[in-house]
Every structure is written in C-alpha cells, then in structure tokens.
N, C-alpha and C. Protein backbone atom coordinates (compact mmCIF):
# COMPACT_ATOMS: atom_id res chain seq x y z
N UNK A 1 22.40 89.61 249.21
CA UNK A 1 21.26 89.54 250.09
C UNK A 1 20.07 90.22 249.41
N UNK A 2 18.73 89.84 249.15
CA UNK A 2 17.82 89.71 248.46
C UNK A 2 17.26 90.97 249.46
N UNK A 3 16.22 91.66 249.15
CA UNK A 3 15.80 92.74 250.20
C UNK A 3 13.53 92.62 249.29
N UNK A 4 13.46 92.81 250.90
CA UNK A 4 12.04 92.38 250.46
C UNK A 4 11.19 93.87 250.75
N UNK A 5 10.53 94.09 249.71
CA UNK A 5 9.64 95.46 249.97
C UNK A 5 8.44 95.63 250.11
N UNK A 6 7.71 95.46 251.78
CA UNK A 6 6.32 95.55 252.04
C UNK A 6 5.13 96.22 250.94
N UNK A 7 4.29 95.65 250.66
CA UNK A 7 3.63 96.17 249.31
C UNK A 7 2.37 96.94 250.09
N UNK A 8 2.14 97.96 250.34
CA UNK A 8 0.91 98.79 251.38
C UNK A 8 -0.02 99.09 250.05
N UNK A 9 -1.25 98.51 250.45
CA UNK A 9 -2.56 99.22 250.00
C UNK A 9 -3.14 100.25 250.31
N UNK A 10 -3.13 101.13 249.45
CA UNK A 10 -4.28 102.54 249.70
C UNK A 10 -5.86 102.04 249.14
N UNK A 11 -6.29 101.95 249.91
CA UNK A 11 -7.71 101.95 249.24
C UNK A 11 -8.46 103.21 249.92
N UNK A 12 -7.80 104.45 249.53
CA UNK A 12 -8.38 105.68 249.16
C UNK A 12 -8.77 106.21 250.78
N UNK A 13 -9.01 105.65 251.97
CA UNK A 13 -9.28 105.70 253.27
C UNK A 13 -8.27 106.26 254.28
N UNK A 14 -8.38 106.91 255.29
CA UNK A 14 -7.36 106.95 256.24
C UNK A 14 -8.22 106.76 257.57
N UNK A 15 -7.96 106.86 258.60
CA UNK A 15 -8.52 106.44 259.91
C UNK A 15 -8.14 107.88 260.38
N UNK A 16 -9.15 109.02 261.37
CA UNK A 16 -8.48 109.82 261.60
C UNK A 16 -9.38 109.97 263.29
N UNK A 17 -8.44 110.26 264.69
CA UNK A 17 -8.74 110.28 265.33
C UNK A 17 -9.30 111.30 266.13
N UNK A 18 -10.20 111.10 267.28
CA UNK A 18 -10.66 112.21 267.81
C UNK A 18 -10.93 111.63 269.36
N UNK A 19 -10.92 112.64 270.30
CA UNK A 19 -11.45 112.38 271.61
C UNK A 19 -13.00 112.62 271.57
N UNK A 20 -14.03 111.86 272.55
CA UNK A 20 -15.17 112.49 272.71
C UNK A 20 -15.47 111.86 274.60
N UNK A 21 -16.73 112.45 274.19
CA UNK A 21 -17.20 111.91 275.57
C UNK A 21 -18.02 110.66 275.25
N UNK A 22 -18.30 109.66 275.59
CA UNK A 22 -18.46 108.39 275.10
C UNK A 22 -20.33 107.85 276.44
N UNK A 23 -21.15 107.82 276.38
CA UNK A 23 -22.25 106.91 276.80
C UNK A 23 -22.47 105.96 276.29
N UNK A 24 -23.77 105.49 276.60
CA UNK A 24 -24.34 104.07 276.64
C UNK A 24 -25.53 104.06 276.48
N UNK A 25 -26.19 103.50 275.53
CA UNK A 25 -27.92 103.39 275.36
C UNK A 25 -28.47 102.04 275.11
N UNK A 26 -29.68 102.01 275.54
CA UNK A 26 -30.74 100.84 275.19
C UNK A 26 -31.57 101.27 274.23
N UNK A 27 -32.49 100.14 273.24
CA UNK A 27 -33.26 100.39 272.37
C UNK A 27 -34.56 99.92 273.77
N UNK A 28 -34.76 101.04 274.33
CA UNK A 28 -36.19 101.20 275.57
C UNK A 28 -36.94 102.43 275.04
N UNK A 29 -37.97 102.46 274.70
CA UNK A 29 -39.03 103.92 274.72
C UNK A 29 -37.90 105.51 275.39
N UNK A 30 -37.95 104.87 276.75
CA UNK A 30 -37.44 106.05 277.79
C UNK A 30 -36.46 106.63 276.95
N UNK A 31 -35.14 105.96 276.43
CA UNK A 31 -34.20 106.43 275.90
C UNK A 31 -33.84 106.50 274.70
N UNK A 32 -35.11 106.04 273.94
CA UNK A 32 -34.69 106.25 271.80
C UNK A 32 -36.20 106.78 272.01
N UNK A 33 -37.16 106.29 271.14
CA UNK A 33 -38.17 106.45 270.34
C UNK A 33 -39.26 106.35 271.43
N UNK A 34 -40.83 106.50 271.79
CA UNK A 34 -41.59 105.89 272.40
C UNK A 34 -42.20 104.82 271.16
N UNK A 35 -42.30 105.37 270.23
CA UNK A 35 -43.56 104.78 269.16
C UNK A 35 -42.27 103.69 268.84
N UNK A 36 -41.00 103.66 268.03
CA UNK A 36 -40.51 103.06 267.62
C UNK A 36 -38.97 102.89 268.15
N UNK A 37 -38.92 102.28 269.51
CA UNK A 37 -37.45 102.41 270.32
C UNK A 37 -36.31 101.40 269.76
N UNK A 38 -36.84 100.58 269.06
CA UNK A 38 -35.61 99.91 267.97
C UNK A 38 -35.30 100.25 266.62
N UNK A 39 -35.83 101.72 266.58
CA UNK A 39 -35.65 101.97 264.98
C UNK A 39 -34.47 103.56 265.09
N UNK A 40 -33.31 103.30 264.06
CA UNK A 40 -32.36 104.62 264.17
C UNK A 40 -32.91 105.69 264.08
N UNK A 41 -32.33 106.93 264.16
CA UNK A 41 -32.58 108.30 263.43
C UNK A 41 -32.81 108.25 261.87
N UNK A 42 -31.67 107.16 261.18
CA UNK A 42 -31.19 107.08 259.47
C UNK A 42 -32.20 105.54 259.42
N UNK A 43 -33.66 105.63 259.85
CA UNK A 43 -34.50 103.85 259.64
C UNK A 43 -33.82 103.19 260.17
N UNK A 44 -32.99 102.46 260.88
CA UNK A 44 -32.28 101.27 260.88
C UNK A 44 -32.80 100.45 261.72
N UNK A 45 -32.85 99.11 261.93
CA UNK A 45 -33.17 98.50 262.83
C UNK A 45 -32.55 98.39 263.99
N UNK A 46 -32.73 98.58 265.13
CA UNK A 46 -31.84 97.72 266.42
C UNK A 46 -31.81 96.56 266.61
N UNK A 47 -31.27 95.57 266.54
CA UNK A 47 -31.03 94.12 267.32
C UNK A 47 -29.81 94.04 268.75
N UNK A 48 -29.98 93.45 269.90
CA UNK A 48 -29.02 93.50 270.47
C UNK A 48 -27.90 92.93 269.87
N UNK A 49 -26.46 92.81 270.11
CA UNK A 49 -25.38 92.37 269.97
C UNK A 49 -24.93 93.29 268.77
N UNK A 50 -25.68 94.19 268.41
CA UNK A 50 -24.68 94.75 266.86
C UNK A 50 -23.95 95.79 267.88
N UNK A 51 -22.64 96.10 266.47
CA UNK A 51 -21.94 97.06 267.20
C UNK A 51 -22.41 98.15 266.61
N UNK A 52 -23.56 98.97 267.37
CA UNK A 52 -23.62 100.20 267.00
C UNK A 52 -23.15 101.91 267.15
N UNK A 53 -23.16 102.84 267.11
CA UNK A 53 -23.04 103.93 267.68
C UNK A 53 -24.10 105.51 267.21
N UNK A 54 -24.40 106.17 268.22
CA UNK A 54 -25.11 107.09 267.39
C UNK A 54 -23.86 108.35 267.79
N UNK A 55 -23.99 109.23 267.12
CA UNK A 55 -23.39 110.69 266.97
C UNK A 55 -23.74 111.44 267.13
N UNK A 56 -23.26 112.46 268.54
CA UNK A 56 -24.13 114.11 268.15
C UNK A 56 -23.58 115.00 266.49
N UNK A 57 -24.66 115.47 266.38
CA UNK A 57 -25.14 116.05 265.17
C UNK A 57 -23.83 117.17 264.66
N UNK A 58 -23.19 117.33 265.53
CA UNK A 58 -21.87 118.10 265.46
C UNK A 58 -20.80 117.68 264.98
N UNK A 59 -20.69 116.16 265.11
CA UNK A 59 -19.66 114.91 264.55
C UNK A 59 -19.63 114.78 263.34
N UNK A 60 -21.21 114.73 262.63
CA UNK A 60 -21.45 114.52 261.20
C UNK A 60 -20.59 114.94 260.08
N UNK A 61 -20.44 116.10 260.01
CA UNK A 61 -19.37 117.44 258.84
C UNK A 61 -18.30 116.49 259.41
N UNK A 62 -17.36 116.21 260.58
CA UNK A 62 -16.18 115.99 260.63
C UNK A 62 -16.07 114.56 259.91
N UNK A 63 -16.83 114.06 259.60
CA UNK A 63 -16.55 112.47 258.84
C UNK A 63 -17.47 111.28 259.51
N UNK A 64 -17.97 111.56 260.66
CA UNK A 64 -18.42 110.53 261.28
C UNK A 64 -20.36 110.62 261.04
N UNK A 65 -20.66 110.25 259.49
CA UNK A 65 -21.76 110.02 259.04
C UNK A 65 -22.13 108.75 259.08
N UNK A 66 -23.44 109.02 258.41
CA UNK A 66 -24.21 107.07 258.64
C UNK A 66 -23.13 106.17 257.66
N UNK A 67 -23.00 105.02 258.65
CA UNK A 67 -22.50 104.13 258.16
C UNK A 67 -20.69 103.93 258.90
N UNK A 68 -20.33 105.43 258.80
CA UNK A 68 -18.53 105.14 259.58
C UNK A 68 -18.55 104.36 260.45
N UNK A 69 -17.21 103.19 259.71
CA UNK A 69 -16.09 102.26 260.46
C UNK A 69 -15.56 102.91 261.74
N UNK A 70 -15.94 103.18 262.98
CA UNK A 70 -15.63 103.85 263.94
C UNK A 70 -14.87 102.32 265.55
N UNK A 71 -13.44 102.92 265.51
CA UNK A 71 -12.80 101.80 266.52
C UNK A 71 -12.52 102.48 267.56
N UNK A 72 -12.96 101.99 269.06
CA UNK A 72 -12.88 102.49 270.20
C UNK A 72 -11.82 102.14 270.91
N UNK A 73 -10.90 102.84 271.65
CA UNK A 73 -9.93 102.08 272.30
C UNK A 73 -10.30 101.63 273.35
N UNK A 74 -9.26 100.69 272.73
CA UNK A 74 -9.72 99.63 273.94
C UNK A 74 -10.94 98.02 273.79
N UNK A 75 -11.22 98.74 272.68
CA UNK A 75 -12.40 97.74 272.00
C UNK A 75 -11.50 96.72 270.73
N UNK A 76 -11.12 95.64 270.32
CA UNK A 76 -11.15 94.93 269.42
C UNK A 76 -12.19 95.49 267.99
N UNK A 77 -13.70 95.64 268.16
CA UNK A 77 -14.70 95.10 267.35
C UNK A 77 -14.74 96.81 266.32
N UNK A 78 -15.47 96.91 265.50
CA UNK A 78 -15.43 98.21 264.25
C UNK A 78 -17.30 98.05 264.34
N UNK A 79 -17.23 99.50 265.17
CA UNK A 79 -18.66 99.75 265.49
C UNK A 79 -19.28 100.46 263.90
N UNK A 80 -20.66 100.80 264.18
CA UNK A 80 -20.56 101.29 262.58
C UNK A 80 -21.66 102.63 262.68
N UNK A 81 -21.68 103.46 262.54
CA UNK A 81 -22.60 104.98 262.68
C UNK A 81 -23.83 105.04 262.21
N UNK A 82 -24.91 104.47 262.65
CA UNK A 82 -26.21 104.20 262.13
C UNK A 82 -27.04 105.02 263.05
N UNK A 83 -26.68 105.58 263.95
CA UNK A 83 -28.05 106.62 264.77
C UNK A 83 -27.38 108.25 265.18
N UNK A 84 -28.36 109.15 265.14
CA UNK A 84 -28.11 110.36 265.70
C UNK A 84 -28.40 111.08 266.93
N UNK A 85 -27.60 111.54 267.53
CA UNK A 85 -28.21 111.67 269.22
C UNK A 85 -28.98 113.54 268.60
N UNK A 86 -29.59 113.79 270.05
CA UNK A 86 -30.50 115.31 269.40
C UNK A 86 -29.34 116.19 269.88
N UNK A 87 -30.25 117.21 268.96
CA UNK A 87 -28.95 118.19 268.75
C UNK A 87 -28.48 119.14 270.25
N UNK A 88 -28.65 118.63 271.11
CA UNK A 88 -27.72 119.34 271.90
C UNK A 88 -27.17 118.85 273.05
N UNK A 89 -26.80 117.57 272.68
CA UNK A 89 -25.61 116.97 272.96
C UNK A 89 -24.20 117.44 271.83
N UNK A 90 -23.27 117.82 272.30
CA UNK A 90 -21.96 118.29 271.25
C UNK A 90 -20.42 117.14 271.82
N UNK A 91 -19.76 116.71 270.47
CA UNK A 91 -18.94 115.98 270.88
C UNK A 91 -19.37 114.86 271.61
N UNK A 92 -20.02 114.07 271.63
CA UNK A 92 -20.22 112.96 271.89
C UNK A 92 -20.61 111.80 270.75
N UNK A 93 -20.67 110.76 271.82
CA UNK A 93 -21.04 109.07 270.81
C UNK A 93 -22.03 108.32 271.72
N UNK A 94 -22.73 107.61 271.75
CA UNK A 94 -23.11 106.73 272.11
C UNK A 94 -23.08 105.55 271.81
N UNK A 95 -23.12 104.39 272.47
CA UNK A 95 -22.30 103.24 271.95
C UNK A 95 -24.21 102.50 272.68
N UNK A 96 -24.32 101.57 271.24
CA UNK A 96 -25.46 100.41 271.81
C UNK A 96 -25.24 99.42 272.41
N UNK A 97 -25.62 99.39 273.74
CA UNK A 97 -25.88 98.07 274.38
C UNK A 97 -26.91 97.30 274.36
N UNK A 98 -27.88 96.82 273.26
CA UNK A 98 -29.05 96.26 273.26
C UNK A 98 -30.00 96.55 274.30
N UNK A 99 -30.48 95.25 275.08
CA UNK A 99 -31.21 95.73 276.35
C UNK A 99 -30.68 95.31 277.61
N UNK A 100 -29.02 95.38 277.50
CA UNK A 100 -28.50 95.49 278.80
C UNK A 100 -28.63 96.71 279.62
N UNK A 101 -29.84 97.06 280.35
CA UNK A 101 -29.47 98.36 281.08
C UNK A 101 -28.24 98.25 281.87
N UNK A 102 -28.07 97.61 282.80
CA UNK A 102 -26.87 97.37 283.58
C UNK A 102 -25.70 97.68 282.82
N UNK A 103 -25.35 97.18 281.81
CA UNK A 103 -23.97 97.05 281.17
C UNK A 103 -24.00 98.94 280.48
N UNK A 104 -25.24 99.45 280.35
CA UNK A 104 -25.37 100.66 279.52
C UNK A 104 -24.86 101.59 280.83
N UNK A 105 -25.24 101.12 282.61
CA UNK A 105 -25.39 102.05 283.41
C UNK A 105 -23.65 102.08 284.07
N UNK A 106 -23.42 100.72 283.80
CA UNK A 106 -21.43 100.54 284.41
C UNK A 106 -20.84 100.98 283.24
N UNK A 107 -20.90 101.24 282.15
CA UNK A 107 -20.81 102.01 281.11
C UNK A 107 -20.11 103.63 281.50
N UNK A 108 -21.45 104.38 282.20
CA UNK A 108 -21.12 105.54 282.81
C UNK A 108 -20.94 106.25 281.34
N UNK A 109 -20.35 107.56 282.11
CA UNK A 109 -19.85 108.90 280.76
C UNK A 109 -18.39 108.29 281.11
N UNK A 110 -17.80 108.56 279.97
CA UNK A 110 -16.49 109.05 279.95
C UNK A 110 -15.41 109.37 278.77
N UNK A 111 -14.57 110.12 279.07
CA UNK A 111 -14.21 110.81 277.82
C UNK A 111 -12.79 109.56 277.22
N UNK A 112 -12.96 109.64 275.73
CA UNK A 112 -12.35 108.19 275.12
C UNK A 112 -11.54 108.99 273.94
N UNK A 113 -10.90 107.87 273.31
CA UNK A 113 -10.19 108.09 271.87
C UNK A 113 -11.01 107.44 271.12
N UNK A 114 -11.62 107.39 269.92
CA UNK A 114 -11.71 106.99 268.94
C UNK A 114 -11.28 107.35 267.82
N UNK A 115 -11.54 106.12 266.68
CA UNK A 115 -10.24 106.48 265.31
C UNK A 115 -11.50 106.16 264.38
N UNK A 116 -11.85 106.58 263.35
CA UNK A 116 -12.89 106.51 262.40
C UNK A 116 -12.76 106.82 260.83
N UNK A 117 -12.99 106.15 259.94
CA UNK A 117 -12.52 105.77 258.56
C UNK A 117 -13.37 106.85 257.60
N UNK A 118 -12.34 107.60 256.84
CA UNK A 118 -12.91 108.47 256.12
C UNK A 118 -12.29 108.46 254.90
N UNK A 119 -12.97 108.77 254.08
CA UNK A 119 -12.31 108.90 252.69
C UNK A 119 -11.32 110.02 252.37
N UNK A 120 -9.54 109.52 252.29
CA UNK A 120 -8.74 110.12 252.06
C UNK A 120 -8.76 111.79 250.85
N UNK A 121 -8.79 112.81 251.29
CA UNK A 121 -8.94 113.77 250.13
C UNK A 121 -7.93 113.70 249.56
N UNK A 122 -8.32 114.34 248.27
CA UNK A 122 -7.39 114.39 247.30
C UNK A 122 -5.72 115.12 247.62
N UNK A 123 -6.41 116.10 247.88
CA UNK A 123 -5.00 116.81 248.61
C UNK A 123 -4.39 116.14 249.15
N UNK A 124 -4.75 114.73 249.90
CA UNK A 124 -3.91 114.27 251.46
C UNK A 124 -3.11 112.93 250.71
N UNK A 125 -3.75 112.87 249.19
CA UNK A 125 -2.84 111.58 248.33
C UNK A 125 -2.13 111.88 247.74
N UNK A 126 -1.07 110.77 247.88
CA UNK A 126 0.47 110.62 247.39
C UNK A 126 0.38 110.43 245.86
C-alpha cells in the first residue's frame, strides 16, 4: 500500500489570533475626515465595497499594520489594514461599510475573533 504525504507550504507567514471590540464606519465628513472623508490615515482611497479595516493605534506593534490580511469570523472575505482609528480608542477595529449608514448602525459594537497574517519570526521556524 502506497502512502501519500501532504506537501504544506510555509511561505514564511502564520495567522495569529486576537479578540477585539469590532465597529462600523462610513467614508462621511462626521465620521473620517471633514476636508477629505474618503481618504485613509496611511493616503488611501475609500471606494465602497472594498474590504477595509482601520486599527486603534495600540494594534499596530502587535502585527496588525498597513496593509494586514485580517479574517473576521464569521466573514468568508480577507479585509486588509489601510486606516487608523485616533489614539484613544484601545483594542479595537473598525470595519468599512462604504456609505451604508444603516448597515454601519445594525453593525453595532461588539466584541469578535479575528485572525491576521504576520510574518513568521525566526525563532517560531522549523
């Protein structure tokens, strides 16, 4: 009997999880920018439908900088870390809803799992 041996890729990454408290934002004056309410903290543009997220400023050091592969449970889609909330919000995310206020307001707070892609340290490779 022939025996078959799954071949796993490291590409140097691990996914490492965390709880936060999780909101909801629009690119509106009231709640980003007045002068520029579709533009990130890191330049970026807003368009509705992207999957975005911003981060309190406390998240950053733990791995979740501009750009992190960040997966919500419960969500299918790989949001990606392009905005920063101000600094005194702690432990939280915000997740973009374009200009659905409604969908931002049934949204609500609430505290979630997320898993987010960081570059494996050296120490932590086989």
């Amino acid at each position: 009997m022939a025996t078959c041996k799954e071949k796993v890729v490291d590409d140097g990454y691990i996914w490492k999880k965390l709880r936060v408290t999780a909101t909801a934002y629009n690119s509106f004056p009231s709640q980003t920018s007045k002068i520029h309410p579709g533009i990130t903290a890191w330049g970026d543009s807003l368009k509705p439908g992207m999957k975005i997220i911003a981060v309190s400023k406390d998240l950053i050091p733990l791995g979740l900088d501009y750009n992190t592969q960040v997966k919500i449970k419960g969500d299918t889609s790989i949001y990606l870390v392009k905005d920063k909330m101000h600094s005194k919000w702690k432990n939280r995310i915000d997740i973009y809803m374009g200009e659905d206020k409604e969908k931002a307001l049934n949204w609500g707070r609430k505290k979630i799992s997320i898993h987010y892609r960081v570059k494996r340290d050296s120490i932590e490779m086989k």
